[in-house]
Structures are given as C-alpha cells and as structure tokens.
N, C-alpha and C. Protein backbone atom coordinates (compact mmCIF):
# COMPACT_ATOMS: atom_id res chain seq x y z
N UNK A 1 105.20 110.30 114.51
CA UNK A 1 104.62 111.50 113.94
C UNK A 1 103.18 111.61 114.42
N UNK A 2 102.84 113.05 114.68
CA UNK A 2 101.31 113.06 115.13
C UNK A 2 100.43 113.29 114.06
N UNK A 3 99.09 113.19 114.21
CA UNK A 3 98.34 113.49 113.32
C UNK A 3 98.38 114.49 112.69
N UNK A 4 98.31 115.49 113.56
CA UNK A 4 98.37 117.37 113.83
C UNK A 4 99.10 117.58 112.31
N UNK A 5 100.54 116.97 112.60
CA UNK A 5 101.44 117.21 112.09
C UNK A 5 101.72 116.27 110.29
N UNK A 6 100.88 115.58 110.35
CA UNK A 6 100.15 115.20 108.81
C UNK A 6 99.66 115.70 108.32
N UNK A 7 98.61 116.26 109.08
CA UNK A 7 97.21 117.21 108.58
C UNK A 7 97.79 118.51 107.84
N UNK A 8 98.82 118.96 108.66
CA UNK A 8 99.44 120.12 108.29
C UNK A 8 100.05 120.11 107.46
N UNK A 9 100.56 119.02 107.09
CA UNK A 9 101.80 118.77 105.79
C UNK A 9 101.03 118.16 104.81
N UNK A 10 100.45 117.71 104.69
CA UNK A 10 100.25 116.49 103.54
C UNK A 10 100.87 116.27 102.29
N UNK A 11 101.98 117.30 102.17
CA UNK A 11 103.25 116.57 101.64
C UNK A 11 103.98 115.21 102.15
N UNK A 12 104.00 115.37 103.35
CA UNK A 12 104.13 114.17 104.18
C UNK A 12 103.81 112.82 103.71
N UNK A 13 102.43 112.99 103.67
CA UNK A 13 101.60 111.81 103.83
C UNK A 13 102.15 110.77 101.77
N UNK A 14 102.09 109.58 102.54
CA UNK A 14 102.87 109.16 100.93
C UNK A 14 101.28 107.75 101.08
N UNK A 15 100.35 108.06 100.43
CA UNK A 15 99.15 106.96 100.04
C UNK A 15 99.63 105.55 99.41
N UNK A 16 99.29 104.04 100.24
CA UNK A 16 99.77 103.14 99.81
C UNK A 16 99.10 102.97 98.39
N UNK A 17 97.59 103.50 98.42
CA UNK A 17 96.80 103.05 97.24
C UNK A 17 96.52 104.34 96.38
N UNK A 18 96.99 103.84 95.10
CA UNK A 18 97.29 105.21 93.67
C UNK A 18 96.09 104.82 93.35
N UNK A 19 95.31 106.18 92.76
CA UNK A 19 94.78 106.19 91.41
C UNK A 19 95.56 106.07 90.29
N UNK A 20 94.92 105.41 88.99
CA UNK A 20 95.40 104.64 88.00
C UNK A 20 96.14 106.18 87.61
N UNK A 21 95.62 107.47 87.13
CA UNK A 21 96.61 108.62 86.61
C UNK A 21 97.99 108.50 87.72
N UNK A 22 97.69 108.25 88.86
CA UNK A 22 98.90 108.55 89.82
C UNK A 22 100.16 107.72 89.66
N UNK A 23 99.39 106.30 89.47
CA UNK A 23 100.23 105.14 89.66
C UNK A 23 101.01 105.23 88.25
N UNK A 24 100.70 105.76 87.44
CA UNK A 24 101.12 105.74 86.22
C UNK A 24 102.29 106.65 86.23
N UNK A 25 102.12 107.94 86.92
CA UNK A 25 103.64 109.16 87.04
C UNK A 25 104.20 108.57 88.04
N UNK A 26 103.64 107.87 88.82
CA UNK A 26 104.34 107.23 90.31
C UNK A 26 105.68 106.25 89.84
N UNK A 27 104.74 105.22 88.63
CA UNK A 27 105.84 104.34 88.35
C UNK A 27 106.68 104.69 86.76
N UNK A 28 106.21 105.31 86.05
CA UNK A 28 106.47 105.90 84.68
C UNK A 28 105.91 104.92 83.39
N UNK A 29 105.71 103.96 84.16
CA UNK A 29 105.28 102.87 82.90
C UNK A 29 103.46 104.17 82.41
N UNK A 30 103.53 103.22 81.00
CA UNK A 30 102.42 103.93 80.69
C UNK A 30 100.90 103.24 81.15
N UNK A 31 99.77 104.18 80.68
CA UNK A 31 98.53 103.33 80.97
C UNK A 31 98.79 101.56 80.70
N UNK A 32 98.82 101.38 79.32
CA UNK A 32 98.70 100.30 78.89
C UNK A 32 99.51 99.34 79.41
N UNK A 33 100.64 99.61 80.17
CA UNK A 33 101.79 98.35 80.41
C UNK A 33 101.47 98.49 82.01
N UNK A 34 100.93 99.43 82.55
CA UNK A 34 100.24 99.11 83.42
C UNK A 34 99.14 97.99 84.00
N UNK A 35 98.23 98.32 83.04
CA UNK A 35 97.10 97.10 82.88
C UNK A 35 97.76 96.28 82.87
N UNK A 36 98.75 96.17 81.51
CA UNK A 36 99.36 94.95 81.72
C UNK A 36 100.06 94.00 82.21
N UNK A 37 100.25 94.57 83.84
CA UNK A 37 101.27 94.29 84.59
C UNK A 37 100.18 94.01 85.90
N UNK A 38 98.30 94.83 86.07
CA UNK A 38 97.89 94.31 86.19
C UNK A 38 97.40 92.74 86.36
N UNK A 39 97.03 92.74 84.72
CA UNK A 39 96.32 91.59 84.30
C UNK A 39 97.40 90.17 84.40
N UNK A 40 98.66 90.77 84.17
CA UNK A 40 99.84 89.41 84.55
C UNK A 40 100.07 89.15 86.02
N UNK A 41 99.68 89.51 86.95
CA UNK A 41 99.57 89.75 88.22
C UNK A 41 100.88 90.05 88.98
N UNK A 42 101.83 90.78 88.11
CA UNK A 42 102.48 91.23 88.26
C UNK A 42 103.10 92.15 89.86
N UNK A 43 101.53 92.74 89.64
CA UNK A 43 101.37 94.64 90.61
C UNK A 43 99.82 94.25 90.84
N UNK A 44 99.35 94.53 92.27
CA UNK A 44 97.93 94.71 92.35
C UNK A 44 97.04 95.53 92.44
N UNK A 45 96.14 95.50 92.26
CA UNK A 45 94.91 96.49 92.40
C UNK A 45 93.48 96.13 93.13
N UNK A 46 92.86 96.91 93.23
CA UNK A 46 91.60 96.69 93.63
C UNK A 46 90.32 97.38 93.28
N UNK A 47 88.78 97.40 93.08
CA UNK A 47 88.08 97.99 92.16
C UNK A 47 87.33 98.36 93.37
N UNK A 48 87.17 99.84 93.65
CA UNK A 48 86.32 100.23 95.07
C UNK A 48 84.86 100.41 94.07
N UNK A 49 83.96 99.70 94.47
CA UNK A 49 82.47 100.32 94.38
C UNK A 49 81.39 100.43 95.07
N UNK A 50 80.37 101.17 94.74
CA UNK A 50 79.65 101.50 95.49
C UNK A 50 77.87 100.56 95.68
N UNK A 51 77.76 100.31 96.44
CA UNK A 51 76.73 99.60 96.12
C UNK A 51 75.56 99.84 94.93
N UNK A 52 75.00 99.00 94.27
CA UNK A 52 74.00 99.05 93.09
C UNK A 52 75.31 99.64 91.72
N UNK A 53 75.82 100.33 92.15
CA UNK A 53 77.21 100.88 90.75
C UNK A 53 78.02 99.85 90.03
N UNK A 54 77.71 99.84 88.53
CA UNK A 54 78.64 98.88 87.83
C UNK A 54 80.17 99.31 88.02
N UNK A 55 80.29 99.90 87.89
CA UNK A 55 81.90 100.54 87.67
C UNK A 55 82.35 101.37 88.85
N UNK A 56 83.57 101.07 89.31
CA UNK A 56 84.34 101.26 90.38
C UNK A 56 85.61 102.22 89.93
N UNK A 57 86.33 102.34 91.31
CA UNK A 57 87.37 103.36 91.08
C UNK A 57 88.46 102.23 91.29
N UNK A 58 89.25 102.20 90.65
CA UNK A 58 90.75 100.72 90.53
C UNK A 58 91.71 101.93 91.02
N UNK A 59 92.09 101.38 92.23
CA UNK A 59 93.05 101.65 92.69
C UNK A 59 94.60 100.66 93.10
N UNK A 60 96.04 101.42 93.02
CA UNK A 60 96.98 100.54 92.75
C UNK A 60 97.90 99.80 93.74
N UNK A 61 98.17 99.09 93.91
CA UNK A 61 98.54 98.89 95.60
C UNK A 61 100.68 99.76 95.11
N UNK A 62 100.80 100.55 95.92
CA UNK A 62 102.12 101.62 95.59
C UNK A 62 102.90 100.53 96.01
N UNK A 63 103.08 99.46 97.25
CA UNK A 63 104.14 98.79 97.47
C UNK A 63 104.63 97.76 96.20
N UNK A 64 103.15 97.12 95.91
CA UNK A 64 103.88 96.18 94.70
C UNK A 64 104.37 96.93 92.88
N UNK A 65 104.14 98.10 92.99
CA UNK A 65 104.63 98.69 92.18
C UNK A 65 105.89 98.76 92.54
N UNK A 66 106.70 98.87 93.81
CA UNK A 66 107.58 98.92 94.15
C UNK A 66 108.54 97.83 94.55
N UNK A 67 108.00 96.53 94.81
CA UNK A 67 108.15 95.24 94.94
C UNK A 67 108.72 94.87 93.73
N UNK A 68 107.93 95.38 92.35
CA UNK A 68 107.93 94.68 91.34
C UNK A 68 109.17 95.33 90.58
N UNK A 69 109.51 96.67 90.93
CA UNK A 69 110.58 97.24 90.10
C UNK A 69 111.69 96.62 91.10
N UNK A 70 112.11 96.42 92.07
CA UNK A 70 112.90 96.37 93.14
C UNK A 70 113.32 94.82 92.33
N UNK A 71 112.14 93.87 91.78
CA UNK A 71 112.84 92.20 91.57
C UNK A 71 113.26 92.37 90.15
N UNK A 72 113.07 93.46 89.42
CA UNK A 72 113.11 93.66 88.04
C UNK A 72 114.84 93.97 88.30
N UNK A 73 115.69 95.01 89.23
CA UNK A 73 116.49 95.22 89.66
C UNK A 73 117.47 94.04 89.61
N UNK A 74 117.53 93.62 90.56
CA UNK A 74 117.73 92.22 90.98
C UNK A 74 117.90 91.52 89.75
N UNK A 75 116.73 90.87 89.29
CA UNK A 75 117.30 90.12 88.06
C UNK A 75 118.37 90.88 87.08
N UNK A 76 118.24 92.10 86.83
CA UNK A 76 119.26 92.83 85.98
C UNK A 76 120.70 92.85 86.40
N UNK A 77 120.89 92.93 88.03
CA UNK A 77 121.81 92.70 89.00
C UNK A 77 122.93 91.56 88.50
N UNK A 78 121.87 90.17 88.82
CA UNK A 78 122.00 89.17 88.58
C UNK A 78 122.66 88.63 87.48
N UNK A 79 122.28 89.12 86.16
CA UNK A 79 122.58 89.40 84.97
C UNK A 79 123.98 89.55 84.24
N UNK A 80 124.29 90.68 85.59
CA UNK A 80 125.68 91.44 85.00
C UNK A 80 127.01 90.87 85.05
C-alpha cells in the first residue's frame, strides 16, 4: 500500500497505540478493568511526556490487548 493511498483513507490506517478512551471501545472492557489489566501486566502501555511535564498521555499497546483476549480464548477453548 502507498502512502498516497493512506493519507486518503485513513479509515485504512488501524494505530498500534490507543488512547485510554479508544482502547477502552477498542477492547469493551471498562476504564477500571483496564487499569487493571494494566497494573497486572496483563496488556501494556506507555506514558508519552513532555519534557519539564508531570503528567503524560498513556497510551495502549492494541496488539497486547489483542494477545491478551486471543490467550483468554484459548484457555476457555481448553476448558471445554
């Protein structure tokens, strides 16, 4: 695919890294089980800031949101 042809669509374009509102309709879990899937290191993230700025923008990495439902699968698979 060319650039041209991104630029033009950006329906196209699918961002590896969510904002926290995104990642949240992306994966359906809510804010909170988010974090919490965070903080269990579940799914990763990363905190972009700007130099001298306390507080950053946390963004979600989309594959391990997807990693993580994909082994959730699997074990349920497994299960049956």
């Amino acid at each position: 695919m060319f650039a041209k042809e991104i630029v033009s669509d950006p329906a196209r374009i699918e961002p590896r890294w969510l904002r926290v509102p995104v990642a949240v309709a992306y994966s359906g879990f809510s804010r909170a089980k988010l974090f919490t899937l965070l903080s269990e290191g579940q799914i990763k993230s990363v905190s972009v800031t700007s130099s001298g700025k306390r507080r950053g923008i946390r963004v979600i990495d989309r594959l391990s949101i997807d990693a993580f439902l994909t082994s959730l699968g699997k074990k349920q698979g497994a299960s049956k």
